[in-house]
Protein backbone atom coordinates (compact mmCIF):
# COMPACT_ATOMS: atom_id res chain seq x y z
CA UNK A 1 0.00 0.00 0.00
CA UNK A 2 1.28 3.71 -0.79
CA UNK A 3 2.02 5.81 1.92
CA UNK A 4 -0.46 8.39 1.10
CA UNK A 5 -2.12 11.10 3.33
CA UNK A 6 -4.52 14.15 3.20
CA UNK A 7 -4.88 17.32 5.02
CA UNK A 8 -8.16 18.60 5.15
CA UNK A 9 -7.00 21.76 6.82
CA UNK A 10 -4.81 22.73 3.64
CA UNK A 11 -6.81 24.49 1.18
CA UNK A 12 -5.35 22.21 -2.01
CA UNK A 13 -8.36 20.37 -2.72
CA UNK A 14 -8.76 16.37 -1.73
CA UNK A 15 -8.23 15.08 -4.91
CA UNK A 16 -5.18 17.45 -5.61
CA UNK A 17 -3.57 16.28 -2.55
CA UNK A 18 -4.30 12.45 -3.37
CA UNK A 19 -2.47 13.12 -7.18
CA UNK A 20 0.36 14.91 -5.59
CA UNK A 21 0.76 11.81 -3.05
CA UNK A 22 0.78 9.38 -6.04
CA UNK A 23 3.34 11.82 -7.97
CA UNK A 24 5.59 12.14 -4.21
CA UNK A 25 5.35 8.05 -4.41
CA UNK A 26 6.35 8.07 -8.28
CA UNK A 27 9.04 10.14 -8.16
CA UNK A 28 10.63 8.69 -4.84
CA UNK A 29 10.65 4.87 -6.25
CA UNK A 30 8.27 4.01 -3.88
CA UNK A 31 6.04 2.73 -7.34
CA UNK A 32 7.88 1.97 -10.51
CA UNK A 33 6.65 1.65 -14.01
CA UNK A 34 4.36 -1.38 -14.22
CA UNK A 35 3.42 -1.43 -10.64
CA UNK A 36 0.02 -2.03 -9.75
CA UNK A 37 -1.49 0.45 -7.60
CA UNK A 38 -3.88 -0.08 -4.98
CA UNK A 39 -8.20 0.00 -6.10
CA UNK A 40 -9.71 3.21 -6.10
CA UNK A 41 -12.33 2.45 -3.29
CA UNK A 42 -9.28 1.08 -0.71
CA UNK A 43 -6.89 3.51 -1.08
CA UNK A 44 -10.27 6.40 -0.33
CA UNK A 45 -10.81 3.73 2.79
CA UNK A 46 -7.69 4.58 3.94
CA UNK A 47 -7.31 8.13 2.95
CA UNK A 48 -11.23 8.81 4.68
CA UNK A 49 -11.76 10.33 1.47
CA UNK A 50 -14.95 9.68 -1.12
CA UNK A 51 -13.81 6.68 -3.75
CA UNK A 52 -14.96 9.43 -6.24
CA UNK A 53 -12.12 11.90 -5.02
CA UNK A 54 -9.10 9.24 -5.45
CA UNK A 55 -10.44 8.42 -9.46
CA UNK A 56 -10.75 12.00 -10.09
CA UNK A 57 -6.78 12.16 -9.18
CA UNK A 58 -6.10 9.15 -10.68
CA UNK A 59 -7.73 10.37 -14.28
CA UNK A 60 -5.48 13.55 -13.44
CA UNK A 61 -2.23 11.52 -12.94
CA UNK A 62 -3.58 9.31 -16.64
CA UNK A 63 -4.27 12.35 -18.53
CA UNK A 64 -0.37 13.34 -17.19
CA UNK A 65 1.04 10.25 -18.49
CA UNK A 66 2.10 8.97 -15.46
CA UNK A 67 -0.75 6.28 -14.85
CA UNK A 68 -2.46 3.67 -16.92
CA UNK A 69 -5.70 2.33 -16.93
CA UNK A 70 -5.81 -1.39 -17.67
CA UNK A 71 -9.57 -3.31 -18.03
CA UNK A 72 -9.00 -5.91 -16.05
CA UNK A 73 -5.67 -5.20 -14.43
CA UNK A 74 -6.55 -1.91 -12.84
CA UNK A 75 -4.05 1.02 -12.34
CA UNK A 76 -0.55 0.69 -13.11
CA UNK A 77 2.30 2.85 -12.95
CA UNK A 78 3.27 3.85 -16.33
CA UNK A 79 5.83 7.11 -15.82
CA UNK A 80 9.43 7.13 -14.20
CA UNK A 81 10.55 8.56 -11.02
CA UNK A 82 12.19 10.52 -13.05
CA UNK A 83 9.13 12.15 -14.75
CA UNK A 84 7.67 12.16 -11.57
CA UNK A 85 10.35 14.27 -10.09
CA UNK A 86 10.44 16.44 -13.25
CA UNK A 87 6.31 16.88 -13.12
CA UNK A 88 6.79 17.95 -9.02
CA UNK A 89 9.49 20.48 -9.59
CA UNK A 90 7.36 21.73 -12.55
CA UNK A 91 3.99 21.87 -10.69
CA UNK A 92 6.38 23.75 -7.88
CA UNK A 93 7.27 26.33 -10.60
CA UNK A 94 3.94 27.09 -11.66
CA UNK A 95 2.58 27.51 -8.61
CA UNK A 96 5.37 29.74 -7.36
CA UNK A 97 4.68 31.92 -10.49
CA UNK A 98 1.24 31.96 -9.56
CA UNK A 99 2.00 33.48 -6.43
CA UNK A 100 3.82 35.85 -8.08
CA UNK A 101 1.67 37.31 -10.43
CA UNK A 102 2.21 35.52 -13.52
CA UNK A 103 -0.06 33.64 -16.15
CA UNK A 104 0.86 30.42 -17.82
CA UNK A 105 1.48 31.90 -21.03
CA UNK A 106 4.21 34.31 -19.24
CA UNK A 107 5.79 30.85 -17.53
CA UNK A 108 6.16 29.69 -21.20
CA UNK A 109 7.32 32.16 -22.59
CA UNK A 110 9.97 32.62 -20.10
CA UNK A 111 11.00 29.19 -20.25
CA UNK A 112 11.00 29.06 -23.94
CA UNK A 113 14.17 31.58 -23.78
CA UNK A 114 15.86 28.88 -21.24
């Protein structure tokens, strides 16, 4: 089982905090490409979160590349840690330019002249 937890005092929403718990877990090793991850409905048992809340992050962490949806064989791991690391450190940038003022399409363009 992950070692996943929520904060329901922070004011990133449930299903934000569940994603960034499954990209903390990808990008520390703790699950590797091809890796089987717990259902949906026991990893919300554990979390005390709504089964609903832990697929919405899940879809999130798909649509990223970094999960798989198999029929039949459930969710697997399908990014690195080293994607997952790379994803963090980028969701860490945006949200630091966020607190600084600036759009997306400014974050772009600045890192576009990297």
């Amino acid at each position: 089982m992950l070692k996943v937890k929520v904060d329901r005092r922070d004011s990133l929403e449930l299903h934000e905090q569940v994603a960034a718990e499954i990209r903390r877990a990808i990008a520390e090793g703790e699950a590797g490409p091809g890796d089987r991850l717990p259902p949906a409905r026991d990893l919300a048992a554990v979390l005390g979160v709504n089964a609903n809340t832990v697929l919405r992050a899940m879809r999130m962490l798909r649509d990223e590349g970094l999960l798989e949806f198999r029929r039949g064989r459930g969710v697997t791991v399908a990014g690195t840690p080293q994607q997952g690391a790379v994803l963090s450190r980028a969701r860490e940038l945006v949200q630091f330019a966020r607190q600084h003022g600036y759009r997306r399409e400014e974050l772009i363009e600045m890192i576009e002249t990297l």
